[in-house]
N, C-alpha and C. Protein backbone atom coordinates (compact mmCIF):
# COMPACT_ATOMS: atom_id res chain seq x y z
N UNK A 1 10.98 213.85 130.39
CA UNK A 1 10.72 212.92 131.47
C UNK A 1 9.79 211.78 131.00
N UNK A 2 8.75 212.39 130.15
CA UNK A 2 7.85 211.23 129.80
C UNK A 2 8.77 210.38 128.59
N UNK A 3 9.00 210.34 128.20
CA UNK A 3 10.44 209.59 127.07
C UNK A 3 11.12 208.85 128.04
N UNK A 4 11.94 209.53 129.05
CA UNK A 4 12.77 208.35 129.68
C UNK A 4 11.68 207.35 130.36
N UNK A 5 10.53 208.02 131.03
CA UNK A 5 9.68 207.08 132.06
C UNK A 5 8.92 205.38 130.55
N UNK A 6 8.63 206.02 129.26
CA UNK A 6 8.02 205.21 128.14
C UNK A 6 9.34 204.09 127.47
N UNK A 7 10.48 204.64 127.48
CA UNK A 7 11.46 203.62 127.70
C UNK A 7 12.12 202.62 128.59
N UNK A 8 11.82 203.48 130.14
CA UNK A 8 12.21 202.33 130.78
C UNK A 8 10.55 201.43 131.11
N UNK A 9 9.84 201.88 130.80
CA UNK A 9 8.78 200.76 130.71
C UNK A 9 8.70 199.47 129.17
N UNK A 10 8.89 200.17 127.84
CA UNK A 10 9.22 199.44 126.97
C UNK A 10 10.43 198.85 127.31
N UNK A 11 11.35 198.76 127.49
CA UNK A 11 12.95 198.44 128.15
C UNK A 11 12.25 196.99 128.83
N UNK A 12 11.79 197.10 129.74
CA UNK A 12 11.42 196.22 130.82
C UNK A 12 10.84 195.32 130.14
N UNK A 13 8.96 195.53 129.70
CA UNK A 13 8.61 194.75 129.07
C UNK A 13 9.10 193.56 128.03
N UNK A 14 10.23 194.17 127.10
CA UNK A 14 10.95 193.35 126.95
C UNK A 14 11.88 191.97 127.38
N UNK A 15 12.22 192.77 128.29
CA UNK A 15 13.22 191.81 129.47
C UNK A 15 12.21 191.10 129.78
N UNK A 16 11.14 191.16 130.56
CA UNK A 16 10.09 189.92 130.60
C UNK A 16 9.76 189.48 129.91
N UNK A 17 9.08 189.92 128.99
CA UNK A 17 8.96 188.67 127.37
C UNK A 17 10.28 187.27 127.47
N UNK A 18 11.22 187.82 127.12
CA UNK A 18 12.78 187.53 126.80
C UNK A 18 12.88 186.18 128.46
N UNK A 19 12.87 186.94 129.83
CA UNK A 19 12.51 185.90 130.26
C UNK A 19 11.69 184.99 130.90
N UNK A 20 10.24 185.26 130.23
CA UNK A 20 9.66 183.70 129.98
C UNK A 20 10.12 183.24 129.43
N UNK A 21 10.33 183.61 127.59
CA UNK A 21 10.81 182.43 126.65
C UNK A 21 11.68 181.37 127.42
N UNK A 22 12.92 182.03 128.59
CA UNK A 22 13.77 181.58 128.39
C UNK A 22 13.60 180.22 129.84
N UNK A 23 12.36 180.58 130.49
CA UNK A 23 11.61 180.11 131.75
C UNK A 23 11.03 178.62 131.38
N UNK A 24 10.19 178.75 130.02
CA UNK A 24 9.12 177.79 129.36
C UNK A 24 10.10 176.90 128.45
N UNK A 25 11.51 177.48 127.95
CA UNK A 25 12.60 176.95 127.50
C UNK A 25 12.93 175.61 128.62
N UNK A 26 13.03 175.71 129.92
CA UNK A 26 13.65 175.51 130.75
C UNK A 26 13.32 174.10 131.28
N UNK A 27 11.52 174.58 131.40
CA UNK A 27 10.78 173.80 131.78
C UNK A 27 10.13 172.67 131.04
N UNK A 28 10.58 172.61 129.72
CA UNK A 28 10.01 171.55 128.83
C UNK A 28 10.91 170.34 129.29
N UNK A 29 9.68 169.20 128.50
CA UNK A 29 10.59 168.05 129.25
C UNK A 29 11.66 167.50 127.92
N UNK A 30 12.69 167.36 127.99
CA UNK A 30 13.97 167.11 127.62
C UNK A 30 13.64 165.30 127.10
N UNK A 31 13.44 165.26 125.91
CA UNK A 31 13.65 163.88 125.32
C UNK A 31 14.56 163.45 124.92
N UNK A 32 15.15 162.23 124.94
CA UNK A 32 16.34 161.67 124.61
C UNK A 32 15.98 160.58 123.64
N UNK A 33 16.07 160.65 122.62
CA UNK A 33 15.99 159.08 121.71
C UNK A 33 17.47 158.08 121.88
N UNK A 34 17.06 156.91 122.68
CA UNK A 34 18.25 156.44 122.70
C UNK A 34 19.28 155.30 121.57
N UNK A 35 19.95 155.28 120.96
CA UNK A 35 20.89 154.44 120.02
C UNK A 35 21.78 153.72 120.52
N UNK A 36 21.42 152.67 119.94
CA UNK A 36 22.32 151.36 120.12
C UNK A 36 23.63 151.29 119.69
N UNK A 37 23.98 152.16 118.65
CA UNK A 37 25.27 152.23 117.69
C UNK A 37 26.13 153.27 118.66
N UNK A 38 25.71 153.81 119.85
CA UNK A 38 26.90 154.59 120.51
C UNK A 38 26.48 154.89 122.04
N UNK A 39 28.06 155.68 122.52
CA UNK A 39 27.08 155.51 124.14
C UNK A 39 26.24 156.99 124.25
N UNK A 40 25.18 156.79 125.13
CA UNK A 40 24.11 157.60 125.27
C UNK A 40 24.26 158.40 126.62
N UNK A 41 24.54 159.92 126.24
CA UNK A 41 24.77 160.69 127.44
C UNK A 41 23.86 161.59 127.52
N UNK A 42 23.12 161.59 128.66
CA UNK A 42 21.87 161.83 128.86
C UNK A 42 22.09 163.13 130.44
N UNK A 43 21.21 163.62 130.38
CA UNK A 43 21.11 164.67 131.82
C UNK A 43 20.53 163.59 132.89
N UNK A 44 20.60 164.30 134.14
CA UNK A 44 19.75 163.59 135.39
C UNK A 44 18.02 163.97 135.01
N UNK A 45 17.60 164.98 134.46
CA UNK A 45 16.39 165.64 134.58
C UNK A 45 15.69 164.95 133.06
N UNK A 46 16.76 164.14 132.03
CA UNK A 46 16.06 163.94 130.48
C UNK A 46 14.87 162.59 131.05
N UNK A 47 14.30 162.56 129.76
CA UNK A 47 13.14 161.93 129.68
C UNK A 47 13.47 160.54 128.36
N UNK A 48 14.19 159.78 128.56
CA UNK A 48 14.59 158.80 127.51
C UNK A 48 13.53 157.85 126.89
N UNK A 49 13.46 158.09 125.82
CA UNK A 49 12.75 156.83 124.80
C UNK A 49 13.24 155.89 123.93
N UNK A 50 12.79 154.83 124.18
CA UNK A 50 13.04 153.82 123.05
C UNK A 50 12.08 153.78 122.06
N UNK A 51 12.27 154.24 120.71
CA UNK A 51 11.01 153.73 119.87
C UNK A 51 10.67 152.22 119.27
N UNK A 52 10.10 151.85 119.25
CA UNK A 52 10.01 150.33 119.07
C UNK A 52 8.46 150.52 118.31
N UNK A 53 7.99 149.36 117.38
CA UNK A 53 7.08 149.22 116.78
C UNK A 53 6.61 147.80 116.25
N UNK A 54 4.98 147.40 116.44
CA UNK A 54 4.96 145.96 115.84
C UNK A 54 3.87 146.29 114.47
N UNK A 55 3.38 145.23 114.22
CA UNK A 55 2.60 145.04 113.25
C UNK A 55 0.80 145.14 113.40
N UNK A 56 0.47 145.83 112.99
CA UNK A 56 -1.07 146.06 113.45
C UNK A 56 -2.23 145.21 112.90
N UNK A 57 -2.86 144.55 113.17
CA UNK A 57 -3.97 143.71 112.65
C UNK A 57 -3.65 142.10 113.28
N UNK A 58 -2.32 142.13 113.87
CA UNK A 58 -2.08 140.78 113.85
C UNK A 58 -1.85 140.47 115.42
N UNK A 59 -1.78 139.22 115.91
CA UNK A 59 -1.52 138.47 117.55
C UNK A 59 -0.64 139.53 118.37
N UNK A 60 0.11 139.48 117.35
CA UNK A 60 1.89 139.89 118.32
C UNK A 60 1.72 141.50 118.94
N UNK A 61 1.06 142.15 118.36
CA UNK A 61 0.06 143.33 118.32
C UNK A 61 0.14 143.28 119.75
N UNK A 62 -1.20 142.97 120.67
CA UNK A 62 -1.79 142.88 121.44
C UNK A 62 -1.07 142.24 122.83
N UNK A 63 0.28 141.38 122.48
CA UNK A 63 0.45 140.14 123.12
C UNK A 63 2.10 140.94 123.32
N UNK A 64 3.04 142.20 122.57
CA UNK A 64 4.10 142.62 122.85
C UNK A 64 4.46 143.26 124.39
N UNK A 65 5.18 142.53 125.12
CA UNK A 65 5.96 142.94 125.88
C UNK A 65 7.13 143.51 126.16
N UNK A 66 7.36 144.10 127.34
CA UNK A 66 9.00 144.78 127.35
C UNK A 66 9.29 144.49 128.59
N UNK A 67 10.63 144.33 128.60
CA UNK A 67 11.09 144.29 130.37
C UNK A 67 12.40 145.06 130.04
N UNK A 68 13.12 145.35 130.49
CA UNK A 68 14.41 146.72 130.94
C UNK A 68 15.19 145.94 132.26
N UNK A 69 16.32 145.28 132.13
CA UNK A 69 17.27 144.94 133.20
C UNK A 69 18.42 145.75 132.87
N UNK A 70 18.89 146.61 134.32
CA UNK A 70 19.73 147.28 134.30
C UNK A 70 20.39 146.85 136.19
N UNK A 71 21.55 146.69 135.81
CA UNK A 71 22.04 146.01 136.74
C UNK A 71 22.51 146.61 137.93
N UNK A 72 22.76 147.97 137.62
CA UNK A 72 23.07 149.33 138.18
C UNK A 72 22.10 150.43 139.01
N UNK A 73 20.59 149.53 138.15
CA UNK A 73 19.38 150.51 138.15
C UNK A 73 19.78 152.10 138.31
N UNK A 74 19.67 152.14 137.22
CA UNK A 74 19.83 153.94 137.14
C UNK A 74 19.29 154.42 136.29
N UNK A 75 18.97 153.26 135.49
CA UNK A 75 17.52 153.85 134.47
C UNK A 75 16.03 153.03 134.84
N UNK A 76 15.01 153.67 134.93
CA UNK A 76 13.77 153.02 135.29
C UNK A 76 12.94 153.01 134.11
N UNK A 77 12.21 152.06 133.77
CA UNK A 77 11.45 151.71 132.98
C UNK A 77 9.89 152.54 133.66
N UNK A 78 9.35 154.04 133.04
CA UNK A 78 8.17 154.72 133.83
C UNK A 78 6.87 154.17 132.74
N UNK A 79 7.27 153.83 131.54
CA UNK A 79 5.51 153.29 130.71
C UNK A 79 5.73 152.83 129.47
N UNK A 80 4.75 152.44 128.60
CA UNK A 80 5.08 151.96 127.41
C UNK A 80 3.31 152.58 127.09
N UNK A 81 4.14 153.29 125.80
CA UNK A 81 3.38 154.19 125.25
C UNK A 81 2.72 153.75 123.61
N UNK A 82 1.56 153.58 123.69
CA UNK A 82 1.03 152.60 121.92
C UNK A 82 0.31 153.82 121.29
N UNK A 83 0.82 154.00 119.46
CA UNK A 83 0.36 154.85 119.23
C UNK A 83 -0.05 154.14 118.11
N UNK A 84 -1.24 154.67 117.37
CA UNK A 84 -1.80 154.26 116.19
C UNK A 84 -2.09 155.23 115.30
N UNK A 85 -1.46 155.62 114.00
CA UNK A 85 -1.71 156.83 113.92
C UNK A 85 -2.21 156.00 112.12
N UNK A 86 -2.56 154.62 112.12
CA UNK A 86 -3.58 154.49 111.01
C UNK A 86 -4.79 154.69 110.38
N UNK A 87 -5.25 154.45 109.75
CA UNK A 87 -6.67 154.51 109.18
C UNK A 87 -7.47 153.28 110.13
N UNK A 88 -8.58 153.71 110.98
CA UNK A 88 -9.37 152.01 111.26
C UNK A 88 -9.75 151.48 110.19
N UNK A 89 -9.76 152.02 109.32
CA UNK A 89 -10.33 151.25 108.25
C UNK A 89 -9.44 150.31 107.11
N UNK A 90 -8.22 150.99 107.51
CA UNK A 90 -7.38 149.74 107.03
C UNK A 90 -6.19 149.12 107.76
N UNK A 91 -6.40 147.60 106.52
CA UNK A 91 -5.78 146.57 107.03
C UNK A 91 -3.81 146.68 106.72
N UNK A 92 -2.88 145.99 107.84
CA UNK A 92 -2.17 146.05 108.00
C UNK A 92 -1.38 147.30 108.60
N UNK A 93 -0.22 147.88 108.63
CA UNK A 93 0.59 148.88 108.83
C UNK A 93 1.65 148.58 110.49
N UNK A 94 2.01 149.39 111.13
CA UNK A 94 2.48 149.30 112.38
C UNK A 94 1.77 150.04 113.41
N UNK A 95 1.93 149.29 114.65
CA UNK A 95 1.65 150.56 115.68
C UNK A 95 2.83 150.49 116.57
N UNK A 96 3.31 152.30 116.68
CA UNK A 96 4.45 152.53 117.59
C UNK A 96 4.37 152.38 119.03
N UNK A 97 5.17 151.78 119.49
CA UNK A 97 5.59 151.55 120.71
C UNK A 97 6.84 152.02 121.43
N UNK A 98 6.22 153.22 122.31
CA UNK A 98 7.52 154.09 122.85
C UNK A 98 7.47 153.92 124.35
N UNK A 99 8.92 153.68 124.94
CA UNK A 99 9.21 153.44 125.75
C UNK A 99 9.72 154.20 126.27
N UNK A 100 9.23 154.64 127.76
CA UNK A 100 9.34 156.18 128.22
C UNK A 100 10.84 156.05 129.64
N UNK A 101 11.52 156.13 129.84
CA UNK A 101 12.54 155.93 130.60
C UNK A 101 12.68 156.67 131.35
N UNK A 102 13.06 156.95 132.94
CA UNK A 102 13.79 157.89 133.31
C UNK A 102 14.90 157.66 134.40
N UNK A 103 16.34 158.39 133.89
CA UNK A 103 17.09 157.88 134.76
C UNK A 103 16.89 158.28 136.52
N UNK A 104 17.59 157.47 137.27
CA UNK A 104 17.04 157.49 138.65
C UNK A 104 18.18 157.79 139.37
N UNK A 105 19.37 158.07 138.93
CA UNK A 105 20.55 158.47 139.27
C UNK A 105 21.95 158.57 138.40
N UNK A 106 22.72 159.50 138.70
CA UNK A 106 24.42 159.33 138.02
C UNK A 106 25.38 157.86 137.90
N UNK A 107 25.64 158.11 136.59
CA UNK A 107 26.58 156.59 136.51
C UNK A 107 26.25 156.18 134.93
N UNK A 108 26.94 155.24 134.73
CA UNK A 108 26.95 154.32 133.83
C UNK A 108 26.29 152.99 133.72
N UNK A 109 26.23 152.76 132.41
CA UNK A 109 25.12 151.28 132.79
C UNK A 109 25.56 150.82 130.99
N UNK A 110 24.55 149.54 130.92
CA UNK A 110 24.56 149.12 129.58
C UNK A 110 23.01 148.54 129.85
N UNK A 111 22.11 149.07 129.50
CA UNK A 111 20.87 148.75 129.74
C UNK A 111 20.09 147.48 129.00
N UNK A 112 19.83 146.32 128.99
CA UNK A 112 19.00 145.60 128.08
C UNK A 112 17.72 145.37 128.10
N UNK A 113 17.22 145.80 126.94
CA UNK A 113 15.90 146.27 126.33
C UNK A 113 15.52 144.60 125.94
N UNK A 114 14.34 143.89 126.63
CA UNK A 114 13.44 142.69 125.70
C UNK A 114 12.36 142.86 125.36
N UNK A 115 12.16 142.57 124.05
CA UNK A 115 10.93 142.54 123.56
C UNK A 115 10.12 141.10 123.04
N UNK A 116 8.97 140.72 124.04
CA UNK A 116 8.85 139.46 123.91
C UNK A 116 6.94 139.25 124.34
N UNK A 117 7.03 138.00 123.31
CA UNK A 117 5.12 137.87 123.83
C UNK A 117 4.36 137.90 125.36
N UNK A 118 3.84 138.06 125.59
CA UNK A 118 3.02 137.79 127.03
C UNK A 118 3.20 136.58 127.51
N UNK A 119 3.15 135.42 126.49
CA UNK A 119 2.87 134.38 127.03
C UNK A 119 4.44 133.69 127.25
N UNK A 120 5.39 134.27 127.25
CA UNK A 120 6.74 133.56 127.64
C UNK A 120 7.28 134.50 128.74
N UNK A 121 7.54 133.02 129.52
CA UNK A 121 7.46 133.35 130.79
C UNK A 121 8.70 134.52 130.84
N UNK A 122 8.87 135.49 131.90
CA UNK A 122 9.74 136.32 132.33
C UNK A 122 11.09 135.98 132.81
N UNK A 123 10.94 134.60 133.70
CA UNK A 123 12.16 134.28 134.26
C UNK A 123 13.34 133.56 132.92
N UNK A 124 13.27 133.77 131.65
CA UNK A 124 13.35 133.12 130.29
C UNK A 124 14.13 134.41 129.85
N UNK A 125 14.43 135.16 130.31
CA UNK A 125 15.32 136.51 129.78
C UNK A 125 16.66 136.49 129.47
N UNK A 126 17.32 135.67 130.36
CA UNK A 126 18.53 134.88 129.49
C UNK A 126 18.83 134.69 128.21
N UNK A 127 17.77 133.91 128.05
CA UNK A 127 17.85 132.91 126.59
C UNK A 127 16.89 133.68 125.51
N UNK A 128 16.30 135.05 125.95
CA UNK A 128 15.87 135.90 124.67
C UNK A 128 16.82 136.53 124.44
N UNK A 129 16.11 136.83 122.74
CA UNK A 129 17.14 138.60 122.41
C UNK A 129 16.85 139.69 122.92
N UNK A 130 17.90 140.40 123.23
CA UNK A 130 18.00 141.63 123.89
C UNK A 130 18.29 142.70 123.20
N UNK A 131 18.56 144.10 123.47
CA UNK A 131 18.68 144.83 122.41
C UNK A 131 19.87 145.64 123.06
N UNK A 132 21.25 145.81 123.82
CA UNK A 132 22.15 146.39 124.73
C UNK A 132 21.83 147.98 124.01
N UNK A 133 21.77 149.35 124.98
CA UNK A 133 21.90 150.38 124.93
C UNK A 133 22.79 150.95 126.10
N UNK A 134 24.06 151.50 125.48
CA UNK A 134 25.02 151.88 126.86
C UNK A 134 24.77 153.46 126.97
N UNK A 135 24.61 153.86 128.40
CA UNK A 135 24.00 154.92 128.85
C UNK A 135 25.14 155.42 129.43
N UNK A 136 25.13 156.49 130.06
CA UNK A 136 25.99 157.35 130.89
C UNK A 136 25.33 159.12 131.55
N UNK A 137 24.66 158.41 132.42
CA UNK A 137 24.41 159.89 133.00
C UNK A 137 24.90 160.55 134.15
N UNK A 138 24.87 161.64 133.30
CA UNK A 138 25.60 163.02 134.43
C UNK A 138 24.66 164.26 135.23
N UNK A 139 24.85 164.98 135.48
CA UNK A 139 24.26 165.87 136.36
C UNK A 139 23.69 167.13 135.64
């Protein structure tokens, strides 16, 4: 009796181990790196990034902007994320700039990504370069 009662307690314990993993699996947040070279199929629940990066020590640094027109809105532009993972003590290198996305509903889109100084004006998005990323999210 004590054998069957020490197995179905080891038995069990297991099964709970087994599902958290599969709980904390579940619950992580889902990143998407998105590419320009194909279309991007993404969940309703992913977390999409653009990585982007400028030059550190210099104007453009400080002064980089982004704007996100999507005509469909189904992807939202949620932050822009600056990372520095140089030496302060030295000169030059990049700092990354990640762009945190999340879609806001099902559908298709072709999203355009600008990257442009502070000081040019916004309504000027036309006549910048853009960067097209075609999306497609499902459920």
């Amino acid at each position: 009796m004590k054998k069957i009662l020490a197995f179905v307690v080891i038995v069990g314990f297991f099964l709970n181990c087994i599902n958290k993993k599969k709980k904390e699996a579940e619950q992580k947040d889902t990143k998407v790196s998105l590419r320009t070279d194909t279309l991007n199929v993404v969940k309703l629940g992913d977390t999409l990034v653009i990585y982007e990066s400028t030059c550190r020590g210099c104007a453009y640094e400080s002064s980089t902007a982004f704007a996100i027109k999507d005509s469909f809105d189904i992807v939202k532009l949620l932050r822009v994320e600056t990372y520095d993972n140089n030496s302060p003590d030295m000169a030059g290198g990049s700092v990354s700039k990640n762009l945190i996305l999340v879609p806001a509903k099902r559908g298709a889109t072709i999203l355009k990504m600008y990257k442009f100084s502070k000081g040019v004006p916004s309504n000027m998005n036309d006549s910048l370069p853009f960067t097209p990323y075609q999306i497609e999210v499902r459920n």
